[in-house]
N, C-alpha and C. Protein backbone atom coordinates (compact mmCIF):
# COMPACT_ATOMS: atom_id res chain seq x y z
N UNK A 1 21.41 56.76 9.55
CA UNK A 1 21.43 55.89 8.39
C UNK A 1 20.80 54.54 8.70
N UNK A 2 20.95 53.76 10.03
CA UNK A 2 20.47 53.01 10.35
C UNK A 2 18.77 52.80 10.43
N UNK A 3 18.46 54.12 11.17
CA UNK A 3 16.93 54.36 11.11
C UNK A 3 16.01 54.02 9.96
N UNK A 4 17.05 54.67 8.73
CA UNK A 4 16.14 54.98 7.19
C UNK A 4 16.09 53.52 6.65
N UNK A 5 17.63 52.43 6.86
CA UNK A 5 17.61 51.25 6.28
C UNK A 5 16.68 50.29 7.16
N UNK A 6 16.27 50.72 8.59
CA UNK A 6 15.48 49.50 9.25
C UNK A 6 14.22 50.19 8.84
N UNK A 7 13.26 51.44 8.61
CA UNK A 7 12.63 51.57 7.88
C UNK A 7 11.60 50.81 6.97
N UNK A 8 13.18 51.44 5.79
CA UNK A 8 12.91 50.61 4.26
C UNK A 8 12.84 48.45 4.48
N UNK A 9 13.22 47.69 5.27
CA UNK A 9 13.43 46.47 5.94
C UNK A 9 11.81 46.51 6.12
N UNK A 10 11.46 46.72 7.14
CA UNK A 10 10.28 47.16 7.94
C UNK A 10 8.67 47.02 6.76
N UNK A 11 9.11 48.08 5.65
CA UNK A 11 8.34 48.79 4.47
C UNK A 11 8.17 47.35 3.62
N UNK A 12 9.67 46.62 2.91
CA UNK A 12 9.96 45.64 1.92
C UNK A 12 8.41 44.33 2.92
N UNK A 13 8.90 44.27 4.47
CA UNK A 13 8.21 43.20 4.86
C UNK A 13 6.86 43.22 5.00
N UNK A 14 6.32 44.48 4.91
CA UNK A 14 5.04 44.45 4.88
C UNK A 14 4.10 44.10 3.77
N UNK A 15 4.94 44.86 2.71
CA UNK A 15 4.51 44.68 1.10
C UNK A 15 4.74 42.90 1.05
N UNK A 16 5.81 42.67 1.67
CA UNK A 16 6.00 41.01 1.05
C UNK A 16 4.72 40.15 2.04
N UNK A 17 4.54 40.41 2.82
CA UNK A 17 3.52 39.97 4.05
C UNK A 17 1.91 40.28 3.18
N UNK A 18 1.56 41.27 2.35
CA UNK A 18 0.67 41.84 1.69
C UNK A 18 0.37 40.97 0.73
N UNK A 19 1.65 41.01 0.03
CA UNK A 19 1.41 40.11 -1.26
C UNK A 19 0.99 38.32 -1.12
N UNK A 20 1.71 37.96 -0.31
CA UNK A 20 1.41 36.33 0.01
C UNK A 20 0.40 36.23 0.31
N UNK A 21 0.04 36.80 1.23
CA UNK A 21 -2.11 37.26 2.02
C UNK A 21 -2.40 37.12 0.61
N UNK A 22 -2.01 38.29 -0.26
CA UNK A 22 -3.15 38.08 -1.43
C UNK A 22 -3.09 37.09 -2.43
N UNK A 23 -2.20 36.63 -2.54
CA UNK A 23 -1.73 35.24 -3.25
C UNK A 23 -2.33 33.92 -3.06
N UNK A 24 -2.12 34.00 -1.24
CA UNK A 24 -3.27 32.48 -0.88
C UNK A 24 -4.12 32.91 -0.69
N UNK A 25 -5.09 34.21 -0.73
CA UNK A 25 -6.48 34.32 -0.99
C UNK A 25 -6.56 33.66 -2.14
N UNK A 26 -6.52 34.59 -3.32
CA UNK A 26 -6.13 33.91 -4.58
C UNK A 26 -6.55 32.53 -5.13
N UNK A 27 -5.34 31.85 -4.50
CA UNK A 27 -5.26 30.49 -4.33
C UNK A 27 -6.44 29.94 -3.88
N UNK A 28 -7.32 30.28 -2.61
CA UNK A 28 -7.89 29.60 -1.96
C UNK A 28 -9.72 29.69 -2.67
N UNK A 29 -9.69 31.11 -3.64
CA UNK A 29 -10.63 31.10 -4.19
C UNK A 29 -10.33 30.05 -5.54
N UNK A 30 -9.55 29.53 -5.85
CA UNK A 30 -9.50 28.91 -7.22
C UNK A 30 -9.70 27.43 -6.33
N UNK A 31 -9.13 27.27 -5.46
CA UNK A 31 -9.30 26.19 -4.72
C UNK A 31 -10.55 25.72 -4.53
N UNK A 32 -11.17 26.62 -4.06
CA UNK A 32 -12.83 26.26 -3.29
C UNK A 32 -13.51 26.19 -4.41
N UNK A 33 -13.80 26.92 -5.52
CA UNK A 33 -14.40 26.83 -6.65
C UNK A 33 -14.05 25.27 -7.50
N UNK A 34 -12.95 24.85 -7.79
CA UNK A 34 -12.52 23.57 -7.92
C UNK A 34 -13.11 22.47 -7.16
N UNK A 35 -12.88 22.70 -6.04
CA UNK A 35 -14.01 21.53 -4.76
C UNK A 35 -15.48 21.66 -4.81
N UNK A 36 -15.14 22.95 -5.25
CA UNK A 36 -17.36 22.92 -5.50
C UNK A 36 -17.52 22.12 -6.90
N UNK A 37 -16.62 22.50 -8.03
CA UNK A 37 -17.14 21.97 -9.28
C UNK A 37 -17.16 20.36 -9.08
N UNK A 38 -15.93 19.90 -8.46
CA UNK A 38 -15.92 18.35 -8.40
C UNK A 38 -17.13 17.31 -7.36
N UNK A 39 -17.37 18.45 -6.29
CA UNK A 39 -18.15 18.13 -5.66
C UNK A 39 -19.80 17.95 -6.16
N UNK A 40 -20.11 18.53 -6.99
CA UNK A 40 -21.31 18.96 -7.67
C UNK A 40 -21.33 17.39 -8.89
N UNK A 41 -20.43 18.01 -9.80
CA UNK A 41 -20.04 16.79 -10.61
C UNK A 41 -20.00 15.53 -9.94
N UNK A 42 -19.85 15.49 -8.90
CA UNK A 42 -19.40 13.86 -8.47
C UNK A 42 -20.51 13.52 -7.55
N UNK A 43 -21.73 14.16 -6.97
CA UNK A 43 -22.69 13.90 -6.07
C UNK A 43 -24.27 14.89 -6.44
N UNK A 44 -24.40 16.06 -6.59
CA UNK A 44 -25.80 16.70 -7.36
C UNK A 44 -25.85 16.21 -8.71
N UNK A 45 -25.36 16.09 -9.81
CA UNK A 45 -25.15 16.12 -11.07
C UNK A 45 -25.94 14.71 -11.10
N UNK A 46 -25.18 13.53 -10.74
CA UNK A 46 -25.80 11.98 -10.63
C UNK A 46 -27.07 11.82 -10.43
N UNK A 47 -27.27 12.63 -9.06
CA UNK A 47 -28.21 11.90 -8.32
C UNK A 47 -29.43 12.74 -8.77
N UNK A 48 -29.64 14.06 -9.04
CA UNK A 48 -30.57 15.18 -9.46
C UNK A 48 -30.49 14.97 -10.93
N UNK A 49 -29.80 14.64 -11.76
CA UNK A 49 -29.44 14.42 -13.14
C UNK A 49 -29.76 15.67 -13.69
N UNK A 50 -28.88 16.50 -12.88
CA UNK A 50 -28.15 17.92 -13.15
C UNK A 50 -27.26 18.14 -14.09
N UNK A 51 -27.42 19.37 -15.22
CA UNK A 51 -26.28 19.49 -16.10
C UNK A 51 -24.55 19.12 -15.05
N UNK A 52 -23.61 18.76 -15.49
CA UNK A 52 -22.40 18.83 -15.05
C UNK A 52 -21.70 20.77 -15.10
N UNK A 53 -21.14 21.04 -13.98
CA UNK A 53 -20.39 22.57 -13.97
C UNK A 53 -19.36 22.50 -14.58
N UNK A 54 -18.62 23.43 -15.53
CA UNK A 54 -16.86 23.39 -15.59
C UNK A 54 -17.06 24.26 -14.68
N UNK A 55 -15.62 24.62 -14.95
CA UNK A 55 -14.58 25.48 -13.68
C UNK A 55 -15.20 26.46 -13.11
N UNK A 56 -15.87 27.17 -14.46
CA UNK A 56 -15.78 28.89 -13.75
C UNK A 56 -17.68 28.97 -13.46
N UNK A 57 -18.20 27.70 -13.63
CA UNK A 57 -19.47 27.73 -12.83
C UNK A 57 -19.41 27.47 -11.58
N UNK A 58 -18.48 26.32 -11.36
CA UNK A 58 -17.96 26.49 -9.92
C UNK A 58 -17.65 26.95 -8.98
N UNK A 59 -16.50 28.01 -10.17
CA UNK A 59 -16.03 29.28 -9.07
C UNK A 59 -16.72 30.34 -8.94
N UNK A 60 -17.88 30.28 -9.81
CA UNK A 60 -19.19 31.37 -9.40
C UNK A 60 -19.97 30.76 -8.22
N UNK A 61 -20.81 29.47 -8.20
CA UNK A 61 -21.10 28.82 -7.37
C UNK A 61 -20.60 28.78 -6.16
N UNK A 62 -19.40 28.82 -5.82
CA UNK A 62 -18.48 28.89 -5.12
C UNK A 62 -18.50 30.27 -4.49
N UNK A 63 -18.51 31.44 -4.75
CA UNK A 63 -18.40 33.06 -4.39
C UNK A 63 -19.89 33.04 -4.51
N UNK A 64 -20.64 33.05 -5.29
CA UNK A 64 -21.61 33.03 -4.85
C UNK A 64 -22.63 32.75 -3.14
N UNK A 65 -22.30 31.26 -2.84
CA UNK A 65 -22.36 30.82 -2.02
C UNK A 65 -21.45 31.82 -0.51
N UNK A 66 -20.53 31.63 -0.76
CA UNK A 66 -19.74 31.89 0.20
C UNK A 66 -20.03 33.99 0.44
N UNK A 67 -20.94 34.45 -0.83
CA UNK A 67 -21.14 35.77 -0.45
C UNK A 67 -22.71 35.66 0.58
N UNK A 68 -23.47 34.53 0.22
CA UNK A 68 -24.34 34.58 0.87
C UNK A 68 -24.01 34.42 2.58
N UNK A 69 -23.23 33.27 2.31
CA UNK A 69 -23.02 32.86 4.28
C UNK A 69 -21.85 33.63 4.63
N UNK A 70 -21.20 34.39 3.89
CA UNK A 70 -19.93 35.36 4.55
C UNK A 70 -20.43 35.67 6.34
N UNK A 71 -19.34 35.46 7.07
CA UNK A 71 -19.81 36.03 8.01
C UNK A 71 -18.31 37.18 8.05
N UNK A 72 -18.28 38.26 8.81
CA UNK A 72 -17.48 39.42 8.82
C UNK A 72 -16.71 39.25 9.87
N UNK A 73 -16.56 38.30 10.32
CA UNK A 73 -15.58 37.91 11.92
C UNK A 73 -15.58 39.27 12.97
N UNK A 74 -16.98 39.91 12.75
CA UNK A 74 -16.97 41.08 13.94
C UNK A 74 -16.50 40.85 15.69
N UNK A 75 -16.91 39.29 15.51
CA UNK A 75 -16.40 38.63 16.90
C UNK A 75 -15.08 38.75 17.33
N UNK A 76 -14.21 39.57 16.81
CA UNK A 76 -12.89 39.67 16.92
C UNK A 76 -12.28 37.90 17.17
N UNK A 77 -12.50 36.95 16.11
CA UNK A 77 -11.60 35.89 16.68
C UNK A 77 -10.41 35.60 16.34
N UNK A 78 -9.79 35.96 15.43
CA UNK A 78 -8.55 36.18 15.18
C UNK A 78 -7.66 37.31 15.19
N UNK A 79 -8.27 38.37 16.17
CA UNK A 79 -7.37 39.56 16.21
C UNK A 79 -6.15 39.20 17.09
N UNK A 80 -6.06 38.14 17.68
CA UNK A 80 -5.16 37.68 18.14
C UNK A 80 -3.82 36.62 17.72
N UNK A 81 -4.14 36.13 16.91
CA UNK A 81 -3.91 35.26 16.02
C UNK A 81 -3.40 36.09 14.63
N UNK A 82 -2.20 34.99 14.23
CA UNK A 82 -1.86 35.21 12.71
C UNK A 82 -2.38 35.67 11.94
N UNK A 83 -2.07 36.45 10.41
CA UNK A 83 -2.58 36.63 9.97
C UNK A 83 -3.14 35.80 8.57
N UNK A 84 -2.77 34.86 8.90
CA UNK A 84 -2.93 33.56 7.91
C UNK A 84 -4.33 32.25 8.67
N UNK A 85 -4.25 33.15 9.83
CA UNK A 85 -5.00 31.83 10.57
C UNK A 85 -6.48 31.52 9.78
N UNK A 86 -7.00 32.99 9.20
CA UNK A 86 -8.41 32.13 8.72
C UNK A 86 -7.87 31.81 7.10
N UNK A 87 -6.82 32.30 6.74
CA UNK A 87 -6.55 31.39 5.15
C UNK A 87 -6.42 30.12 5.56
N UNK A 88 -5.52 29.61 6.57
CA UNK A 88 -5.64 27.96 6.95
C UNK A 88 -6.36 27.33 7.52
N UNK A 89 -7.46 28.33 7.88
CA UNK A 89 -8.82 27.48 8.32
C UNK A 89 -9.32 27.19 7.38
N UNK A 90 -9.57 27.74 6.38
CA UNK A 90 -10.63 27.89 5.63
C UNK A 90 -10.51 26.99 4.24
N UNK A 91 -9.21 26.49 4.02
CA UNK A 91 -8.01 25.28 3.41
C UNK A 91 -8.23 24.40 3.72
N UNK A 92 -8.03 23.89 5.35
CA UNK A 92 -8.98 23.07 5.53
C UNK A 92 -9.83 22.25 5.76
N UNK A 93 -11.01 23.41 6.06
CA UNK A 93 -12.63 23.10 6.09
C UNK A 93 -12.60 22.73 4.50
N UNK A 94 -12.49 23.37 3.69
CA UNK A 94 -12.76 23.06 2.16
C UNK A 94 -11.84 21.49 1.74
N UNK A 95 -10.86 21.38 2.44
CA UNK A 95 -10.25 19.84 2.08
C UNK A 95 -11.26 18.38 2.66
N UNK A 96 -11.40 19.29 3.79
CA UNK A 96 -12.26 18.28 4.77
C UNK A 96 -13.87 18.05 4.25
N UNK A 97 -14.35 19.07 3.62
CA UNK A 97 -15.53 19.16 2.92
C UNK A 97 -15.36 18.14 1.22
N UNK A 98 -13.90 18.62 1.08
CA UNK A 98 -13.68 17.62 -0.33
C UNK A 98 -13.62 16.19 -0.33
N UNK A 99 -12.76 15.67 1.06
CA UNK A 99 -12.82 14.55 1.44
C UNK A 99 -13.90 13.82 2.02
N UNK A 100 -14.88 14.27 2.66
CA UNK A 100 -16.46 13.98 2.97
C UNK A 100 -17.19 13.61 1.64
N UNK A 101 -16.83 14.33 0.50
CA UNK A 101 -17.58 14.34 -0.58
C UNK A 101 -17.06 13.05 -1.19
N UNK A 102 -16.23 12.95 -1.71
CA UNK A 102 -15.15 11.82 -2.30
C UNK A 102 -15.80 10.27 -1.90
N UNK A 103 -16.17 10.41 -0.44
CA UNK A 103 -16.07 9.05 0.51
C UNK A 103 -17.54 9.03 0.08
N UNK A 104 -18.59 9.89 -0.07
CA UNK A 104 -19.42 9.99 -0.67
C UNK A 104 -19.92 9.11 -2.18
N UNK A 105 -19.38 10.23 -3.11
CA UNK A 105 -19.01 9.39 -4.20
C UNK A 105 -18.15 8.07 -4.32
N UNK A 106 -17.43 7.66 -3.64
CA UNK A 106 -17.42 6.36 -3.53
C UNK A 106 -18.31 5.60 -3.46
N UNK A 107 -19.27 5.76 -2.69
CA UNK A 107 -20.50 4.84 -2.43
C UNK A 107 -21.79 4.88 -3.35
N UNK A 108 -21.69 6.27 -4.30
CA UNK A 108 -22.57 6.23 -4.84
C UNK A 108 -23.02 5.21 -6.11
């Protein structure tokens, strides 16, 4: 009886481990698309006197981009590592990329 309930324990944590992965993916694509739109808006748009993006040009812009430079981490660098480690890399590089931009537009 013990076997079947550490199991089902075992089963619940994987699905819950599954779902959060896909949640801050999720997240992190609405995220990056957001930093691209503001980023665009607040530094190409001005200076190129580029239409302005909403959201979901962004978040095309955004996947777009990121399908071109995808790299496939064949290098095994996180097979060692968490399984969150490249969602919190990649959080952020994109904060750190938002904040570069910002300090940017400040000056512009």
């Amino acid at each position: 009886m013990q076997d079947k309930e550490d199991k089902v324990l075992l089963i619940l944590g994987e699905t819950g481990t599954f779902l959060v992965v896909l949640v801050l993916k999720f997240a992190g694509i609405i995220y990056g698309g957001f930093v691209t739109m503001k980023l665009w808006n607040g530094i190409i748009s001005p200076t190129f006197s580029f239409d302005q993006l909403n959201f979901f040009q962004g978040l095309g812009l955004d996947l777009f981009v990121s399908y071109l430079f995808y790299n496939s981490g064949i290098s095994g660098k996180y097979k060692s590592e968490s399984i969150f480690a490249p969602i919190i890399e990649s959080t952020i590089s994109t904060t750190l990329f938002w904040s570069v931009g910002s300090l940017i537009m400040f000056f512009i």
